[in-house]
Structure formats: C-alpha cells, structure tokens
C-alpha atoms as a PDB file:
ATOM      1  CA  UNK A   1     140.258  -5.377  37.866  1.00  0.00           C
ATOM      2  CA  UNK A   2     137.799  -7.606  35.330  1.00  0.00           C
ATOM      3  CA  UNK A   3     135.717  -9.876  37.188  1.00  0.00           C
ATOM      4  CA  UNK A   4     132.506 -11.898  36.162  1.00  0.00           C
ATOM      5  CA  UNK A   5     129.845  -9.861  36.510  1.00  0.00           C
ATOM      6  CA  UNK A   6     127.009  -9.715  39.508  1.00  0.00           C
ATOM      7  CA  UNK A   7     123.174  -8.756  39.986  1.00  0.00           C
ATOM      8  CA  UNK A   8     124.170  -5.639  42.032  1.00  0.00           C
ATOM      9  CA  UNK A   9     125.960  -4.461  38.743  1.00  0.00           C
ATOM     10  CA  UNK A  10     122.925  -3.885  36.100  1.00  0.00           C
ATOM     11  CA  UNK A  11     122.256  -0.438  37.572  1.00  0.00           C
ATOM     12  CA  UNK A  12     125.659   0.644  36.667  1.00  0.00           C
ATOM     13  CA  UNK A  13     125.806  -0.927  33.249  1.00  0.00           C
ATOM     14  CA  UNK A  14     122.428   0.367  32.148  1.00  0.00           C
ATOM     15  CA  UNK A  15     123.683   3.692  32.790  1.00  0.00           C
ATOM     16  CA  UNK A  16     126.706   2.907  30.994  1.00  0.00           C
ATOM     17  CA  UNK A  17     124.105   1.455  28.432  1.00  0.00           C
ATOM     18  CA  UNK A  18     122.102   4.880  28.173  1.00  0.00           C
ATOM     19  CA  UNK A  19     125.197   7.389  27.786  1.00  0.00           C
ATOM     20  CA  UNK A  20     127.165   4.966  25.074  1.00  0.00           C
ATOM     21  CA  UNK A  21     124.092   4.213  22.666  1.00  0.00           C
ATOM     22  CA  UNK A  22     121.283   6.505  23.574  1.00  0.00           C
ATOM     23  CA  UNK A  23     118.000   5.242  22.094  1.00  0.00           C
ATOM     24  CA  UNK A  24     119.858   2.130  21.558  1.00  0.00           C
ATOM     25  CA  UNK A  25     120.504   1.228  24.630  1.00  0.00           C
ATOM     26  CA  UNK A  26     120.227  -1.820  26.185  1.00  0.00           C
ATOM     27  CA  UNK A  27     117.225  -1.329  29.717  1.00  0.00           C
ATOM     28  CA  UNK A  28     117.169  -2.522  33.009  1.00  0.00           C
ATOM     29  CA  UNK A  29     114.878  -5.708  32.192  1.00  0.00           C
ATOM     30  CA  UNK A  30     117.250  -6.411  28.880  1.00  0.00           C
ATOM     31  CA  UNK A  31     120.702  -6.167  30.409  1.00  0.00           C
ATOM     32  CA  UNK A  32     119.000  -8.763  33.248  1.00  0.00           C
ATOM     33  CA  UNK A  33     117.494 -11.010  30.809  1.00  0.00           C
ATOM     34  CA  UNK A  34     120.761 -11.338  28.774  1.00  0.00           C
ATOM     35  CA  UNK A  35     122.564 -11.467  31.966  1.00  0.00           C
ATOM     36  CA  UNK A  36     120.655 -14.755  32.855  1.00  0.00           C
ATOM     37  CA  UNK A  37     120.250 -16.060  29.666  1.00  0.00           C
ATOM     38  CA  UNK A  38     121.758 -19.743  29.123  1.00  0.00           C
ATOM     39  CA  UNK A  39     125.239 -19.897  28.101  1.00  0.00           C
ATOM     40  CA  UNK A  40     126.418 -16.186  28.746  1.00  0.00           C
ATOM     41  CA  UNK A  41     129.411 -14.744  29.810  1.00  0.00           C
ATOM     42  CA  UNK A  42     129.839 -11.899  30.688  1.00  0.00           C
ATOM     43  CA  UNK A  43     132.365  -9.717  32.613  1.00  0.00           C
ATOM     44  CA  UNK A  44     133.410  -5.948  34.170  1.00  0.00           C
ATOM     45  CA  UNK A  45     136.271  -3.700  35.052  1.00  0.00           C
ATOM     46  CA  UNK A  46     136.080  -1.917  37.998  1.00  0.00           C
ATOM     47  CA  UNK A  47     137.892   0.666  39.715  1.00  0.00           C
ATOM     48  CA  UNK A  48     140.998  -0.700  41.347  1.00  0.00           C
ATOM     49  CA  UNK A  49     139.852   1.424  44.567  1.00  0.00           C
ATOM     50  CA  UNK A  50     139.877  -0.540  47.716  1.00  0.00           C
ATOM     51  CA  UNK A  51     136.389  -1.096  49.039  1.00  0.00           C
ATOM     52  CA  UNK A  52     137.297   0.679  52.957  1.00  0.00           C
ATOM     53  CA  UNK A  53     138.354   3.616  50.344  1.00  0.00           C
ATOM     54  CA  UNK A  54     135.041   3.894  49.562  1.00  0.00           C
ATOM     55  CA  UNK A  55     132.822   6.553  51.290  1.00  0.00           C
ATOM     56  CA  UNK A  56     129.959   4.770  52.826  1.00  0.00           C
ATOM     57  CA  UNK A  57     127.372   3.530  50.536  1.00  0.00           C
ATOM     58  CA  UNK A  58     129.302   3.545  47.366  1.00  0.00           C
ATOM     59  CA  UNK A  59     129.902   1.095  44.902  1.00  0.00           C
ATOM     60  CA  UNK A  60     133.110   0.140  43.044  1.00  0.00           C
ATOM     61  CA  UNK A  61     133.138   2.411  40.051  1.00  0.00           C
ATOM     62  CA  UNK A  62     132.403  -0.128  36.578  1.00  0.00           C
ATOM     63  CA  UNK A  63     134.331   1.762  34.445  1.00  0.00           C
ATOM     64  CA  UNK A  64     133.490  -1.010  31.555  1.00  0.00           C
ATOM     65  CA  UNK A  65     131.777  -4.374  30.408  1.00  0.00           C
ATOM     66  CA  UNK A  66     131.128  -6.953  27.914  1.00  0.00           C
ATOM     67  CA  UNK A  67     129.850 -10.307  26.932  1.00  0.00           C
ATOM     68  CA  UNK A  68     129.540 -12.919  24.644  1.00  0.00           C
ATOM     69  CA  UNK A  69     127.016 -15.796  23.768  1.00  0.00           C
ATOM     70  CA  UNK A  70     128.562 -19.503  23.448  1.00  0.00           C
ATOM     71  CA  UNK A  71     126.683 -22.356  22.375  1.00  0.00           C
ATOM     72  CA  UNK A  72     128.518 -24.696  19.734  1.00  0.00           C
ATOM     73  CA  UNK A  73     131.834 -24.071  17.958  1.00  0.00           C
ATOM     74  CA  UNK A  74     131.593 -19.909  17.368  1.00  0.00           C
ATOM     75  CA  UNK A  75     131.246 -17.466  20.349  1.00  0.00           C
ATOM     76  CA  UNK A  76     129.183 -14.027  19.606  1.00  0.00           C
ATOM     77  CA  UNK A  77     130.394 -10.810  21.182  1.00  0.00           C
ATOM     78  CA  UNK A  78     127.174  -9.751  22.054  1.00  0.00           C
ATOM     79  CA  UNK A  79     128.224  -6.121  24.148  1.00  0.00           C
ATOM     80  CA  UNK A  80     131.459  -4.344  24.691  1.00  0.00           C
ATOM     81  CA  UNK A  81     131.553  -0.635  26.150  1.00  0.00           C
ATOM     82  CA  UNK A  82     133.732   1.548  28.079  1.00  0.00           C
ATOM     83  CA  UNK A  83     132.250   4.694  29.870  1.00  0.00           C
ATOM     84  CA  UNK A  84     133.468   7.547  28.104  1.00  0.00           C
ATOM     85  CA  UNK A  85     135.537   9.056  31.207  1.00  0.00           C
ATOM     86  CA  UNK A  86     137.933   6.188  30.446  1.00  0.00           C
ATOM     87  CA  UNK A  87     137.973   5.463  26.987  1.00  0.00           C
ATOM     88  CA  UNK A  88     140.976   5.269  25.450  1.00  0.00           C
ATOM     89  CA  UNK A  89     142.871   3.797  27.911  1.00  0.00           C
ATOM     90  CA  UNK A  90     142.890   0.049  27.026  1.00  0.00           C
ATOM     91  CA  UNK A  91     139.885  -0.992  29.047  1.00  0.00           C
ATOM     92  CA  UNK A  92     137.970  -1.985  25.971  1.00  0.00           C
ATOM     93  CA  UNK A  93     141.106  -3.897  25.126  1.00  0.00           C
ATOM     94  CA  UNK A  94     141.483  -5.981  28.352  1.00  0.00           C
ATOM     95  CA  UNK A  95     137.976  -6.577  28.118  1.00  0.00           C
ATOM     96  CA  UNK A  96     138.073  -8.444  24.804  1.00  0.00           C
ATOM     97  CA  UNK A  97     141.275  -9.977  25.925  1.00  0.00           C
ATOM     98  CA  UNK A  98     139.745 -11.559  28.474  1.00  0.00           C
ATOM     99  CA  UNK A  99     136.354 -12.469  26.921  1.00  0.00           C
ATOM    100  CA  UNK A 100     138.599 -14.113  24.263  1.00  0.00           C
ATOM    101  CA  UNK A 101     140.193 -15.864  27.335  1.00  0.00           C
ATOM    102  CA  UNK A 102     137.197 -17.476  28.531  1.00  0.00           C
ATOM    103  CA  UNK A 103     135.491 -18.364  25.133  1.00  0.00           C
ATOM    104  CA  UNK A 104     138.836 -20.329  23.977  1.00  0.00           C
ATOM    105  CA  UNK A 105     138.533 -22.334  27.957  1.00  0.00           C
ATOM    106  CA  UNK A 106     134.852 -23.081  27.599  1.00  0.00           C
ATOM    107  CA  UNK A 107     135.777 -24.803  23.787  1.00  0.00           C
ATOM    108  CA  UNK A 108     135.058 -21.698  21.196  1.00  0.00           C
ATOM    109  CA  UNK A 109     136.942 -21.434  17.933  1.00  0.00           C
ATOM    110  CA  UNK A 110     136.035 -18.646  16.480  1.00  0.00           C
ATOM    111  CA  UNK A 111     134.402 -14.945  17.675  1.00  0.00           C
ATOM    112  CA  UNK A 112     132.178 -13.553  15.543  1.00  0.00           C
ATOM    113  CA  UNK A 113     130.741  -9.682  16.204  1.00  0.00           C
ATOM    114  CA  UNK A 114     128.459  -6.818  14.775  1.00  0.00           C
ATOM    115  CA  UNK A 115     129.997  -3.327  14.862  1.00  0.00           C
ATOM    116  CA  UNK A 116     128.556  -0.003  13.556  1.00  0.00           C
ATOM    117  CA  UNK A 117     130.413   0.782  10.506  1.00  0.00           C
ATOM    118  CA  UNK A 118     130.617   4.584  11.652  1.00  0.00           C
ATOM    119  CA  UNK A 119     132.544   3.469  15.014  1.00  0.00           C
ATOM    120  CA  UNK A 120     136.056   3.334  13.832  1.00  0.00           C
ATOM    121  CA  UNK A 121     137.333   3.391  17.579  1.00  0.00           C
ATOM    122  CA  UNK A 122     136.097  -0.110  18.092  1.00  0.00           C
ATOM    123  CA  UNK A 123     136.743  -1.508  14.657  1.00  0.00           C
ATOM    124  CA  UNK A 124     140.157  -0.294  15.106  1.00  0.00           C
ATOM    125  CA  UNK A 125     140.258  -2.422  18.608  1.00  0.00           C
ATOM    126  CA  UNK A 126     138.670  -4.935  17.172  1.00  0.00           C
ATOM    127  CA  UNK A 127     141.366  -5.677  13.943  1.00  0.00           C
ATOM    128  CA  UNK A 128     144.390  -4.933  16.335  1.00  0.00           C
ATOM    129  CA  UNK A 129     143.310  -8.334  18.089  1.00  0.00           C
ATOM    130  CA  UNK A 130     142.665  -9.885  14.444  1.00  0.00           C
ATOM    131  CA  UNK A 131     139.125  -9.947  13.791  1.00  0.00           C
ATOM    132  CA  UNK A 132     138.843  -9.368   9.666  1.00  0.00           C
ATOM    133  CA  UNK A 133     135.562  -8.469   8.460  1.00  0.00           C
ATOM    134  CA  UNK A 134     133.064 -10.939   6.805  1.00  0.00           C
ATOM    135  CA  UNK A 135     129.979  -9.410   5.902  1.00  0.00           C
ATOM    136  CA  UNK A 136     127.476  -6.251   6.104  1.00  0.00           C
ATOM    137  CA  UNK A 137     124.391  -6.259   7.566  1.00  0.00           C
ATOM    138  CA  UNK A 138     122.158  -3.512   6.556  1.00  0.00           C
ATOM    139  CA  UNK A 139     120.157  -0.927   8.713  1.00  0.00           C
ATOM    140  CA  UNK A 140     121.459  -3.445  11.722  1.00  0.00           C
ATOM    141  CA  UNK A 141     121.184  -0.975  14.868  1.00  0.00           C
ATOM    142  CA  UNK A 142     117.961   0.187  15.276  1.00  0.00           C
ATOM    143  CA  UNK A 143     116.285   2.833  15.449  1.00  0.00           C
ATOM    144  CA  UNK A 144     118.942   4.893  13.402  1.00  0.00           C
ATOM    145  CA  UNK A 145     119.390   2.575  11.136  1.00  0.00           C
ATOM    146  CA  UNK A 146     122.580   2.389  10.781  1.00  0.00           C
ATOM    147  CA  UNK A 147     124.581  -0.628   9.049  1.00  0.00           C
ATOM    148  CA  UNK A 148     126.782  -2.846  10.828  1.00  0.00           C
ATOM    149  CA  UNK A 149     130.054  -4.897   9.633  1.00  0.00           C
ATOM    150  CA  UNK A 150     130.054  -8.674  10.713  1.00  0.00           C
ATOM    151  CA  UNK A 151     133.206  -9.478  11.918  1.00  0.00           C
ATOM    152  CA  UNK A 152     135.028 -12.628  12.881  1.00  0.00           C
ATOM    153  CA  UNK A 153     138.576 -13.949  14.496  1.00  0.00           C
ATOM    154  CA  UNK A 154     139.759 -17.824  14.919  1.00  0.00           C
ATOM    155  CA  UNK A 155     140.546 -17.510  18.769  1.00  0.00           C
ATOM    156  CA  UNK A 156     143.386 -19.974  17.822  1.00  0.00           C
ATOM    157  CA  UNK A 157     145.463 -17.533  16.065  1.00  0.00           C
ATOM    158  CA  UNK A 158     147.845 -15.076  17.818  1.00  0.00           C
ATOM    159  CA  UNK A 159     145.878 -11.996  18.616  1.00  0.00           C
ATOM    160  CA  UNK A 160     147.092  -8.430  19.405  1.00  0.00           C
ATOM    161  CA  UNK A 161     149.164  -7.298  22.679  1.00  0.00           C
ATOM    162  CA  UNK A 162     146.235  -5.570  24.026  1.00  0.00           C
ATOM    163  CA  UNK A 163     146.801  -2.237  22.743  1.00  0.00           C
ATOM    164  CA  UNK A 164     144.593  -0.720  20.185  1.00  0.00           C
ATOM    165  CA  UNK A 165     144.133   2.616  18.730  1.00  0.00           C
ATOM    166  CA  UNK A 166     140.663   3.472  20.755  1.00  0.00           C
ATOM    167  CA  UNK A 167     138.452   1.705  23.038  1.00  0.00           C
ATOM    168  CA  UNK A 168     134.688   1.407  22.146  1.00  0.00           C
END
C-alpha cells in the first residue's frame, strides 16, 4: 500500500536511509526538514499487514519511500529507496509510478533526477519508465565522490508498465 507519508514514519526511513547509502545517508533532522519543506511530496509503501495483525507496539513495516520537489514547470525526484529485503520486487517501480502520478495532478511536465552512475538497478528502473539521460554531474554524492547522471522524462509521454529490471 503507498500512502503519503507521516511524522511517525522518519524513524523508519532514516534507517532505511542508513542501510541503502551509508555515510550518505540522509539523518533524522534532514529526512524531517525535507519532509516539511514547502512544496514536497513525498510518499511510502508499507506492508499490506492488517494493523490488529500486528503484535502490540509495532508499526506497519515501510518497506520503501520517495519524494520529489515541485515548484514551477519541472518536478525533481529528490529520494527513491527500497529496503534491501524487498528489492527487486517492483516496489521501487510503484513508487515512481505514483510520484509521477501526483507530479502530473499538481501541474509538472517534466521529472528531472540525479542517479549514481555505478547503480545500474535504478537507472535500469528509471529508463523502463522513460527517463533518457541529460547530463553528468561530477563527484555529485558526497563523501565518495562518486559522479551522478542527470536524468529527465516529459511526464506527458507514455511511461513504462511498472516493471523494471531492479528496484533501487
């Protein structure tokens, strides 16, 4: 199930955060600042797991997020990640589906993104729904270092069923 995302879910995502890009990762203040920044969007999948399936106390298992900035005629992807337990199994892709979705309703032509150039799982998801790539940005992720494609897709145009070779 994707749903918008809520306070009570940072915990969850900056662990998600700390296993998927390490040094990299995003903290508990960031994930709540970008949360709450001006026009964000950003949504999860959790578990399908009823909540009186639950043993007491815990939470619905966020088995993935992501988000995007909009604010004028191009929408950034500014996050996408799957916990590695469930990789693979088109989470990533319903994700961007439906952040695609929602920046085409609130007026967004065009995505744009940033991907490590080493991550072919996501830039494999990410040109099954039609995003082409644009530009390079050098030594982009820090601190490794590591270069980053720019990527962008006209949210217009037909994009992929969904399924994709790998999930980020």
């Amino acid at each position: 199930m994707i749903r918008a995302v809520q306070e009570s879910d940072i915990r969850q995502i900056v662990s998600i955060e700390a296993r998927l890009f390490g040094k990299g990762a995003w903290t508990y203040a960031m994930v709540r600042q970008e949360l709450n920044a001006p026009a964000r969007t950003y949504l999860v999948d959790v578990a399908d797991s009823l909540a009186a399936d639950l043993p007491d106390g815990e939470e619905r298992r966020i088995r993935g997020y992501g988000g995007f900035w909009y604010d004028g005629d191009d929408a950034e992807l500014m996050t996408i990640g799957v916990d590695a337990p469930y990789q693979r199994q088109g989470i990533g892709s319903a994700i961007l589906e439906a952040l695609l979705t929602q920046a085409a309703t609130q007026g967004a032509r065009r995505m744009l993104l940033e991907v490590r150039v080493d991550n072919d799982a996501a830039i494999s998801m990410y040109e099954a729904f039609g995003f082409a790539r644009i530009g390079l940005r050098r030594r982009y992720y820090q601190p490794e270092g590591v270069d980053a494609y720019t990527m962008a897709v006209d949210i217009g145009q037909s994009r992929g069923s969904g399924e994709s070779k790998g999930d980020e």
